[in-house]
N, C-alpha and C. Protein backbone atom coordinates (compact mmCIF):
# COMPACT_ATOMS: atom_id res chain seq x y z
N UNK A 1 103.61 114.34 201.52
CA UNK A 1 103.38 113.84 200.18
C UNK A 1 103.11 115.01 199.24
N UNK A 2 103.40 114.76 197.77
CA UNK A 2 103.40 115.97 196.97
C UNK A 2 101.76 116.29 196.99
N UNK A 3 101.25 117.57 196.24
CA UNK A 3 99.81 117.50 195.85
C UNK A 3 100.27 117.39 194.26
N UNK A 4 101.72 116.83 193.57
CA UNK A 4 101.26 116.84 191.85
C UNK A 4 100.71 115.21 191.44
N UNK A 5 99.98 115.36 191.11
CA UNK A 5 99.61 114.66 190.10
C UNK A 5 100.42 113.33 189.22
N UNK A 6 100.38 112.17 189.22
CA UNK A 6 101.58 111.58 187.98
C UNK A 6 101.05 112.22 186.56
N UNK A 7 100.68 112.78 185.94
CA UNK A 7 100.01 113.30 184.57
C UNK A 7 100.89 115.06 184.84
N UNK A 8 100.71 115.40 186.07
CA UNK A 8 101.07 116.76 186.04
C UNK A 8 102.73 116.93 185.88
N UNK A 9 103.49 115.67 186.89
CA UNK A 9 104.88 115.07 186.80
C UNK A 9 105.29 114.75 185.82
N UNK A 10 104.74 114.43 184.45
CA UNK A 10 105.23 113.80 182.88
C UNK A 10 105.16 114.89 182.74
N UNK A 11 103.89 116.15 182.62
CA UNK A 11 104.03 117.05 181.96
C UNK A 11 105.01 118.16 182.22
N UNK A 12 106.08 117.73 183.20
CA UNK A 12 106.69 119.28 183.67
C UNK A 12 108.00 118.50 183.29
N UNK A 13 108.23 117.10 183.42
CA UNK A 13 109.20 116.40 182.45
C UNK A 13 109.47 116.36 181.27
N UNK A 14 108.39 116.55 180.77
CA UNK A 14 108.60 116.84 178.64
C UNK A 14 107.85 118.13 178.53
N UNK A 15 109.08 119.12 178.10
CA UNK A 15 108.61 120.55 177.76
C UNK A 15 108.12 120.27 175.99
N UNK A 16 107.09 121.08 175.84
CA UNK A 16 106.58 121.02 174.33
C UNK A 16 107.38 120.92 173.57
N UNK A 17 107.45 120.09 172.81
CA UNK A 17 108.81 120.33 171.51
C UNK A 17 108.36 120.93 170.63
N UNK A 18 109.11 121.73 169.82
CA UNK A 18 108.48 122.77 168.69
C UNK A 18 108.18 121.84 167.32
N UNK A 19 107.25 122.23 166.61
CA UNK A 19 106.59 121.28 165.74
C UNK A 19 108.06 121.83 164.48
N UNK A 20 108.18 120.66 163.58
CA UNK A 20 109.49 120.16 162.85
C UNK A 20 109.33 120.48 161.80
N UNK A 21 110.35 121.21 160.54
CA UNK A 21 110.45 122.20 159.87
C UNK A 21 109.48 121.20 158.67
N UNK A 22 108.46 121.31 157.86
CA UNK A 22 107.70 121.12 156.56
C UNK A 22 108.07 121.86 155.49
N UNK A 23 108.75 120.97 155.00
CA UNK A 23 109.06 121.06 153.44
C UNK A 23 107.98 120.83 152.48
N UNK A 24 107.05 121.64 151.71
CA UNK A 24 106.40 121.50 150.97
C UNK A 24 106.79 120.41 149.54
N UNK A 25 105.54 119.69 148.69
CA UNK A 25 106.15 118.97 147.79
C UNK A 25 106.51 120.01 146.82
N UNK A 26 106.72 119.41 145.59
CA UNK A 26 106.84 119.90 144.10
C UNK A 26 105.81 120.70 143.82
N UNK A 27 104.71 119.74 143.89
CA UNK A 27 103.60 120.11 142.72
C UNK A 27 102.80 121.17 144.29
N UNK A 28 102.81 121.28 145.22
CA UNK A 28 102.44 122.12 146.26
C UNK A 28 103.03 123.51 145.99
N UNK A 29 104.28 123.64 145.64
CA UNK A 29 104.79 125.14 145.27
C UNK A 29 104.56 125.00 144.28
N UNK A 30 104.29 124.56 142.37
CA UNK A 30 104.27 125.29 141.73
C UNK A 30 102.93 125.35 141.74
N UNK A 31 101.41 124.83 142.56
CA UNK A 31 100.33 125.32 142.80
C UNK A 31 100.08 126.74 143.59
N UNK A 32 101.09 126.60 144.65
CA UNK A 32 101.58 128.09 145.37
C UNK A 32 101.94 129.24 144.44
N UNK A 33 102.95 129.02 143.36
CA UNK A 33 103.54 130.30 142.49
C UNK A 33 102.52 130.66 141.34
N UNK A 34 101.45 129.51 141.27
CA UNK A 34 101.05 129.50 139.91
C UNK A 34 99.44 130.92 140.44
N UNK A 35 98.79 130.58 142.02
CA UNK A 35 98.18 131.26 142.17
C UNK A 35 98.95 133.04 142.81
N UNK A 36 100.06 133.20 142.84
CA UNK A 36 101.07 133.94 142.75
C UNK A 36 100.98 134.71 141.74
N UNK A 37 101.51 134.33 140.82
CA UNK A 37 101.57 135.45 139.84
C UNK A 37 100.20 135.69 139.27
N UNK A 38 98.66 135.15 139.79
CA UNK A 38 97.82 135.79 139.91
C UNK A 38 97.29 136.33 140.32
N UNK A 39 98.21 136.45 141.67
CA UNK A 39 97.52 137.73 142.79
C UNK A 39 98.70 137.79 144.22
N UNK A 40 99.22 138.53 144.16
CA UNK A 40 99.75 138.34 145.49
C UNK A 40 99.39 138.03 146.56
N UNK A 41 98.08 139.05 146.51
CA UNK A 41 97.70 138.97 148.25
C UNK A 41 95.65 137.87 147.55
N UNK A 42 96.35 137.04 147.27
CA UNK A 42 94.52 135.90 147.30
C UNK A 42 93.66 136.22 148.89
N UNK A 43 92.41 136.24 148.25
CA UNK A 43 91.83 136.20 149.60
C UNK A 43 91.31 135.22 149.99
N UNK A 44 90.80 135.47 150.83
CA UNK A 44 90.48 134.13 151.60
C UNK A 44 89.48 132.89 151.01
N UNK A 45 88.44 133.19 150.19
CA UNK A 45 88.33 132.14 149.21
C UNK A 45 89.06 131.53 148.38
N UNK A 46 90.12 132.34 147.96
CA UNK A 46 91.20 131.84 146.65
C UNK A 46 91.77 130.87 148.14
N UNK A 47 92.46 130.90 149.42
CA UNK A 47 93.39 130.18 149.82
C UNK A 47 92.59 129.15 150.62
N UNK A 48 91.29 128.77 151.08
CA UNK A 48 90.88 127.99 150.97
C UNK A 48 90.58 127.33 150.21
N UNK A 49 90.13 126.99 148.82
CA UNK A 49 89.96 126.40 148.16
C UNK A 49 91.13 125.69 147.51
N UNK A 50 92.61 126.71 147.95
CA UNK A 50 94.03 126.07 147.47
C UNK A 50 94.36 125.02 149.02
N UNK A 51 94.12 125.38 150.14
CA UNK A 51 94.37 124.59 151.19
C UNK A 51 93.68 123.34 150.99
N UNK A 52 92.04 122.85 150.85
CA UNK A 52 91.64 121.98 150.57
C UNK A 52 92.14 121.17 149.16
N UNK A 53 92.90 122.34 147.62
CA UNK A 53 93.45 121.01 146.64
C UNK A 53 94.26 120.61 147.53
N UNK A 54 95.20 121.32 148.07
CA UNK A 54 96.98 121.09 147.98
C UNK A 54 96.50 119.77 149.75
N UNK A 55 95.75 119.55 150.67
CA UNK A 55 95.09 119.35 151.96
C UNK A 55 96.58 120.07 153.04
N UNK A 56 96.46 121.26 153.51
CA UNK A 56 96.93 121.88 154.06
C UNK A 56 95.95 122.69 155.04
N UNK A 57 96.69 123.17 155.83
CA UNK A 57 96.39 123.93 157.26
C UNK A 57 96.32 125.79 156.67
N UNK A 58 95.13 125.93 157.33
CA UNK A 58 95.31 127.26 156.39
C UNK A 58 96.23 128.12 157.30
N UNK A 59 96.78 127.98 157.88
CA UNK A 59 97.94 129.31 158.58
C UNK A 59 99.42 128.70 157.65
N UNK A 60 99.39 126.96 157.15
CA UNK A 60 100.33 127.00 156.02
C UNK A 60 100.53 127.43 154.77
N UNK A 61 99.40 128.11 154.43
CA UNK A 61 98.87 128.87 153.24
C UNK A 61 99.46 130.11 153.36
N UNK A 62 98.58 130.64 154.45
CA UNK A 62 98.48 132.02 154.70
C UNK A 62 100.06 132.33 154.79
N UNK A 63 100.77 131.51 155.88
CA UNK A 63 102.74 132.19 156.07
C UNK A 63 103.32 131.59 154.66
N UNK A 64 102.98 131.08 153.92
CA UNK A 64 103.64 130.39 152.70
C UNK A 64 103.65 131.75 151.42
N UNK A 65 102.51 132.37 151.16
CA UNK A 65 102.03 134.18 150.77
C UNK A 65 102.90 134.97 151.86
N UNK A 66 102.89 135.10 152.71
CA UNK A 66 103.79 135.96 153.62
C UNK A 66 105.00 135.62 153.58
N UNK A 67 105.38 135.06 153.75
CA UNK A 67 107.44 134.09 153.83
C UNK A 67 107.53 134.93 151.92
N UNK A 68 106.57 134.43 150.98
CA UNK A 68 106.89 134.47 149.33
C UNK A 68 106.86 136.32 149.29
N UNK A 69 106.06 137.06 149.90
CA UNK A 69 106.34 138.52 149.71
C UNK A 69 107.15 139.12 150.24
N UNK A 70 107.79 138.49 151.43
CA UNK A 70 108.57 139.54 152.33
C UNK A 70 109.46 139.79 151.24
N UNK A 71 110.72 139.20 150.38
CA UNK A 71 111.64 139.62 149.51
C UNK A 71 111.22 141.02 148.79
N UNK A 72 109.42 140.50 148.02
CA UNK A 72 109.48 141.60 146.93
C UNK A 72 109.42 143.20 147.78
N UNK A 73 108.94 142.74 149.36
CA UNK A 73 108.87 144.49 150.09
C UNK A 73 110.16 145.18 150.44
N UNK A 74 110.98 144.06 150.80
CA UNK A 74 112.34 144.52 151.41
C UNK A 74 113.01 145.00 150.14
N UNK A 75 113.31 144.78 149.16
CA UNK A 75 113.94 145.35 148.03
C UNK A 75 113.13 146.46 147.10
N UNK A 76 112.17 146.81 147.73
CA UNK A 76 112.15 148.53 147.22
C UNK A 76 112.38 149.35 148.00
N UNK A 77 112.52 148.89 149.22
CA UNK A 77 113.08 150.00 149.89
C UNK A 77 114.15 150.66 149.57
């Protein structure tokens, strides 16, 4: 007889699926651009207090500032 588990058998049957692409709303990016062109790099009070208006995950904050700068670094090079 096996030693797995039925819980251990589902889990080796469904591999993690990767979490599904989020499209931000409207009024979520121009809250995003609007604290933008007041600071590139906000710190961490400025993007909490934007995660709790906008109710977001703060690592969706944080790569949303990162994804929006990579352009302006790559083109001075």
């Amino acid at each position: 007889m096996d030693d797995v588990s039925g819980n251990d058998q589902v889990a080796a049957d469904n591999p993690p699926r990767k979490k599904r692409y989020h499209r931000h709303a409207l009024q979520q990016i121009q809250e995003f651009e609007a604290l933008l062109q007041e600071c590139l790099h906000p710190g961490e009070k400025q993007g909490l207090r934007l995660r709790k208006r906008l109710c977001l995950e703060t690592r969706q904050v944080k790569f949303w500032f990162q994804n929006r700068r990579t352009p302006c670094y790559s083109s001075s090079w």
